[in-house]
Protein backbone atom coordinates (compact mmCIF):
# COMPACT_ATOMS: atom_id res chain seq x y z
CA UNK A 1 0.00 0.00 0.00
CA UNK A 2 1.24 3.22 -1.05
CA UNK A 3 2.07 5.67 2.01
CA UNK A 4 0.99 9.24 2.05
CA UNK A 5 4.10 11.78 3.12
CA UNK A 6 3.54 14.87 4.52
CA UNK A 7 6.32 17.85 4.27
CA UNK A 8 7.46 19.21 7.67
CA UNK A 9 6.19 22.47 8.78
CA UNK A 10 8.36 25.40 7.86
CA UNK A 11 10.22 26.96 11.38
CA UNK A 12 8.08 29.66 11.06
CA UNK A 13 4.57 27.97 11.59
CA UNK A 14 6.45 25.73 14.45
CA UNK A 15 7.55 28.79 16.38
CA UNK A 16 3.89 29.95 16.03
CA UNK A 17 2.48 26.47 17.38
CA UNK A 18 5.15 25.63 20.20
CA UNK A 19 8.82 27.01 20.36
CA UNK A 20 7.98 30.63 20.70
CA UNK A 21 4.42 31.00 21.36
CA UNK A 22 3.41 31.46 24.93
CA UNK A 23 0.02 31.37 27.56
CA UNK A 24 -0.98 35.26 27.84
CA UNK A 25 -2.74 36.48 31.24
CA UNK A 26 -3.53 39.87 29.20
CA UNK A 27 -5.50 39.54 25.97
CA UNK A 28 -7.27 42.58 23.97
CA UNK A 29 -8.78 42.80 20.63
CA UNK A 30 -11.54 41.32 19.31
CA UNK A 31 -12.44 37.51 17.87
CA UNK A 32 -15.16 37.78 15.37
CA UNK A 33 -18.16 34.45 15.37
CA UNK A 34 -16.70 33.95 12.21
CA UNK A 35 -13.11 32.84 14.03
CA UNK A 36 -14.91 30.86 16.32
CA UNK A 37 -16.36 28.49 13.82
CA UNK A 38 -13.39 28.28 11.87
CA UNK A 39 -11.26 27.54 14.82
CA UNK A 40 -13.99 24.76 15.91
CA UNK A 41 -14.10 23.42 12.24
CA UNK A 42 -9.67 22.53 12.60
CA UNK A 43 -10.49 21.48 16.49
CA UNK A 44 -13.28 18.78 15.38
CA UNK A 45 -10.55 16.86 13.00
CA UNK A 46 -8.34 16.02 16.09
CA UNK A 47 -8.52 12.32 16.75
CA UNK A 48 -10.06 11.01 19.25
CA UNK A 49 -10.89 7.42 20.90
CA UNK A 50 -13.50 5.70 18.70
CA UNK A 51 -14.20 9.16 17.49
CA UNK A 52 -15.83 9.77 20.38
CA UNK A 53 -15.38 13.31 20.52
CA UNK A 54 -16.59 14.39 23.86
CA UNK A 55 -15.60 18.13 24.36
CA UNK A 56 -17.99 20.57 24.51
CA UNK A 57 -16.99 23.97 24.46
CA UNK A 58 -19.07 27.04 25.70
CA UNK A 59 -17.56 30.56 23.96
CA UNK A 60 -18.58 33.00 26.62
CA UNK A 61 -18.55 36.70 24.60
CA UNK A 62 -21.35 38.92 25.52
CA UNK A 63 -21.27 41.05 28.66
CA UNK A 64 -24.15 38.97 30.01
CA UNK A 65 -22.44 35.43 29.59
CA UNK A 66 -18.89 37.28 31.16
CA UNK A 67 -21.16 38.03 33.87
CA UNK A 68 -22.64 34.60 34.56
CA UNK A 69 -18.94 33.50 34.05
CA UNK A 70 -17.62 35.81 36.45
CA UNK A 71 -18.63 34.66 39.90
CA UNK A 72 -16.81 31.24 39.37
CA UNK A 73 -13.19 32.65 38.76
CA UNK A 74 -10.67 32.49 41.66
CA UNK A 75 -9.30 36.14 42.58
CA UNK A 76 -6.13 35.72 39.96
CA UNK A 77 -8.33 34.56 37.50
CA UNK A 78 -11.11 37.37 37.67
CA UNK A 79 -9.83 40.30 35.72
CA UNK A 80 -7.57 39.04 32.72
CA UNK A 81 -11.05 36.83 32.03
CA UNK A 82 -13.12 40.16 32.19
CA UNK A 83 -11.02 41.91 30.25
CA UNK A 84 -10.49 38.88 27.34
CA UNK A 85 -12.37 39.38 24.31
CA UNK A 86 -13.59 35.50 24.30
CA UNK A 87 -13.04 32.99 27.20
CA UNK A 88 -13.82 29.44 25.88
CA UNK A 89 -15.60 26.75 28.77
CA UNK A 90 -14.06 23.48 27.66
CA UNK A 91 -16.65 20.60 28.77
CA UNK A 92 -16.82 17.35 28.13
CA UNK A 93 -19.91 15.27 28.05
CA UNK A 94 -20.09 12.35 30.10
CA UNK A 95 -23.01 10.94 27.50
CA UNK A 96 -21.06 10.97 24.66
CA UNK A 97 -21.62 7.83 23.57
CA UNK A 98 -25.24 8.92 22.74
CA UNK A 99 -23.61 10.30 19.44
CA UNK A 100 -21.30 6.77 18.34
CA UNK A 101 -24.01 5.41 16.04
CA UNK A 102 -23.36 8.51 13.70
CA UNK A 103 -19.48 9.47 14.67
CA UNK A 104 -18.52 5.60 14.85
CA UNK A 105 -21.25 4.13 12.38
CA UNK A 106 -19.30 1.26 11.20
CA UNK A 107 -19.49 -0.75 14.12
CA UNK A 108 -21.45 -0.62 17.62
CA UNK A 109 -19.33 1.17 19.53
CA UNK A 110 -22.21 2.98 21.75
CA UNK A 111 -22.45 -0.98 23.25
CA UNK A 112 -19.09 -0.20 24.50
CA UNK A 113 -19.81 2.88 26.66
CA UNK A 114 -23.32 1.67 28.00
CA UNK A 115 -24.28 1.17 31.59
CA UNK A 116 -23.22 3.69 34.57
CA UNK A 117 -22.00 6.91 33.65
CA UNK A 118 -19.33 6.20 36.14
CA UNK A 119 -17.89 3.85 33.36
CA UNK A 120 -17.24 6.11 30.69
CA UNK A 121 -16.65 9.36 32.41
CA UNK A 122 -12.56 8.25 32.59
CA UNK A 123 -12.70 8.12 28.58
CA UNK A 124 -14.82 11.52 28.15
CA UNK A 125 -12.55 13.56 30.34
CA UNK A 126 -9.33 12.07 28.98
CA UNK A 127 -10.67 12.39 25.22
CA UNK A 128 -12.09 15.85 26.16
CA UNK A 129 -8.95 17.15 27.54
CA UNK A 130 -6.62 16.17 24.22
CA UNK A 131 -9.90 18.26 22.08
CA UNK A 132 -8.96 21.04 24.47
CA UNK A 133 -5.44 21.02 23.86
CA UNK A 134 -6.32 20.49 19.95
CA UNK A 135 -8.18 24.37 20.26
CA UNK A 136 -5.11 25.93 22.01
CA UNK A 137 -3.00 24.75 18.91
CA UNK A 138 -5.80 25.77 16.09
CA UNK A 139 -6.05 29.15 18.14
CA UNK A 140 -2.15 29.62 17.67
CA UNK A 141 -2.84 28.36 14.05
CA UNK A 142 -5.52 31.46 12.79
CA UNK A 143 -3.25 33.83 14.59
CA UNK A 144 -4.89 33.98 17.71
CA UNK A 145 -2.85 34.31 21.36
CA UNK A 146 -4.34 32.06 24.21
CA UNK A 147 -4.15 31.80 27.99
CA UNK A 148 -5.33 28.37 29.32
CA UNK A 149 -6.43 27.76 32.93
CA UNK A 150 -7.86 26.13 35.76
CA UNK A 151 -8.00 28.62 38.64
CA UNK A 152 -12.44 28.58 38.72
CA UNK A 153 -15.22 26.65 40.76
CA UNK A 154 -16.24 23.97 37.88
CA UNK A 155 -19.57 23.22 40.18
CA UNK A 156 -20.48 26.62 39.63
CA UNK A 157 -19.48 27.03 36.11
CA UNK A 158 -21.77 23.77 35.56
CA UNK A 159 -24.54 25.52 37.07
CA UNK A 160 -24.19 28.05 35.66
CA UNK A 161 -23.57 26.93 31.76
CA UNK A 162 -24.76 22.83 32.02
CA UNK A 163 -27.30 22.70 34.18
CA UNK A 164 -29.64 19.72 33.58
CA UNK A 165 -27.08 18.55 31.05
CA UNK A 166 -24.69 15.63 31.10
CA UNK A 167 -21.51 18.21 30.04
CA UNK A 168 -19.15 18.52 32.99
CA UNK A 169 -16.56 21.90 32.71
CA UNK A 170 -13.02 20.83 32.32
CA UNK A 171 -10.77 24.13 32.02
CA UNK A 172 -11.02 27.47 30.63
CA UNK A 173 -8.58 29.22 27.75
CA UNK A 174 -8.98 33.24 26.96
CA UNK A 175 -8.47 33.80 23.46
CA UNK A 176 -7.44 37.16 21.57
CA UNK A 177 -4.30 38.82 20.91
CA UNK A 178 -1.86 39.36 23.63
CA UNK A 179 1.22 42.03 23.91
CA UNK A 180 4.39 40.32 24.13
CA UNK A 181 5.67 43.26 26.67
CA UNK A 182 3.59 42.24 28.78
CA UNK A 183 4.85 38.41 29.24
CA UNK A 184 7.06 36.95 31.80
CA UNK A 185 10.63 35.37 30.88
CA UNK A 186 9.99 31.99 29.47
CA UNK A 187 10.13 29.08 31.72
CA UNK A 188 12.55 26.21 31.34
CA UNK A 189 11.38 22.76 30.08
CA UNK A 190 12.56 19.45 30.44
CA UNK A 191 15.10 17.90 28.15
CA UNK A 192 14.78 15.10 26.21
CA UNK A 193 16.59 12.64 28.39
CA UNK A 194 14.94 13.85 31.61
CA UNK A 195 11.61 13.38 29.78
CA UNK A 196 11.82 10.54 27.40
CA UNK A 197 13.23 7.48 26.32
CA UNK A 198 13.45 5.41 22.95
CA UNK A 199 13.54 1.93 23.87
């Protein structure tokens, strides 16, 4: 079977994704609903188990939704989140197999995920968190700065934004375009022999 081979990036796209981009705590500008769907539309190729694709993700905009938002952030957290033109609640939902007959049609993969929600909430949170990580990269990808966090009350960001759903909140990432003055010295990062092995 023939096998498809992709060119490497260029350095310049893979300083944008990972060697020189960084998490901003100060973002300004403005994200138009017309970035938001296209950074959804890259975010929903990202593999995921079975295709399960379990994140859910709230884009909380309007003064009204930053206000609902607002009471769940921890002190630190409160005013770079006000000030952010979007902050994006990434869920996940613990009923995601609900979906498997169309995202996994060629076999019965919803069979697999039946019974207690207890069972499958390991695979929606795990599966969930790498579609999270997938937006941060797509965000860097359309030009976009972000500024991923934990740092809020999740039960009342639920209550708030999933009530009476099966979506659980996972973390939150601020999107918009950051000022570089503004950033902290970078922080070190592991090596490759303190991190890894080839065996």
């Amino acid at each position: 079977m023939p096998q498809t081979r992709h060119e490497a990036l260029d350095p310049a796209a893979l300083d944008q994704l990972f060697r020189t981009a960084r998490t901003h705590n100060q973002l300004g500008g403005e994200v138009s609903d017309e970035t938001l769907r296209q950074l959804y539309e890259l975010v929903k190729w990202g593999p995921t188990s079975a295709n399960m694709s379990p994140a859910r993700f709230v884009f909380v905009k309007s003064a009204e939704a930053k206000a609902k938002l607002g009471p769940a952030l921890d002190e630190g957290n409160h005013a770079k989140t006000m000030a952010a033109p979007v902050t994006v609640i990434v869920g996940f939902d613990e009923d995601f197999h609900e979906k498997l007959p169309y995202l996994f049609p060629h076999t019965d993969a919803k069979s697999w995920f039946d019974g207690p929600r207890d069972g499958r909430s390991a695979a929606a949170f795990r599966n969930g968190s790498l579609q999270g990580a997938y937006l941060i990269l797509a965000a860097r990808a359309l030009g976009l700065d972000t500024g991923p966090m934990s740092g809020f009350n999740n039960a009342m960001v639920d209550e708030a934004f999933f009530k009476g759903t099966t979506i659980k909140s996972n973390f939150l990432v601020n999107l918009g375009h950051g000022d570089a003055d503004t950033l902290f010295p970078r922080s070190p990062r592991l090596s490759f022999d303190e991190a890894a092995r080839i065996l």
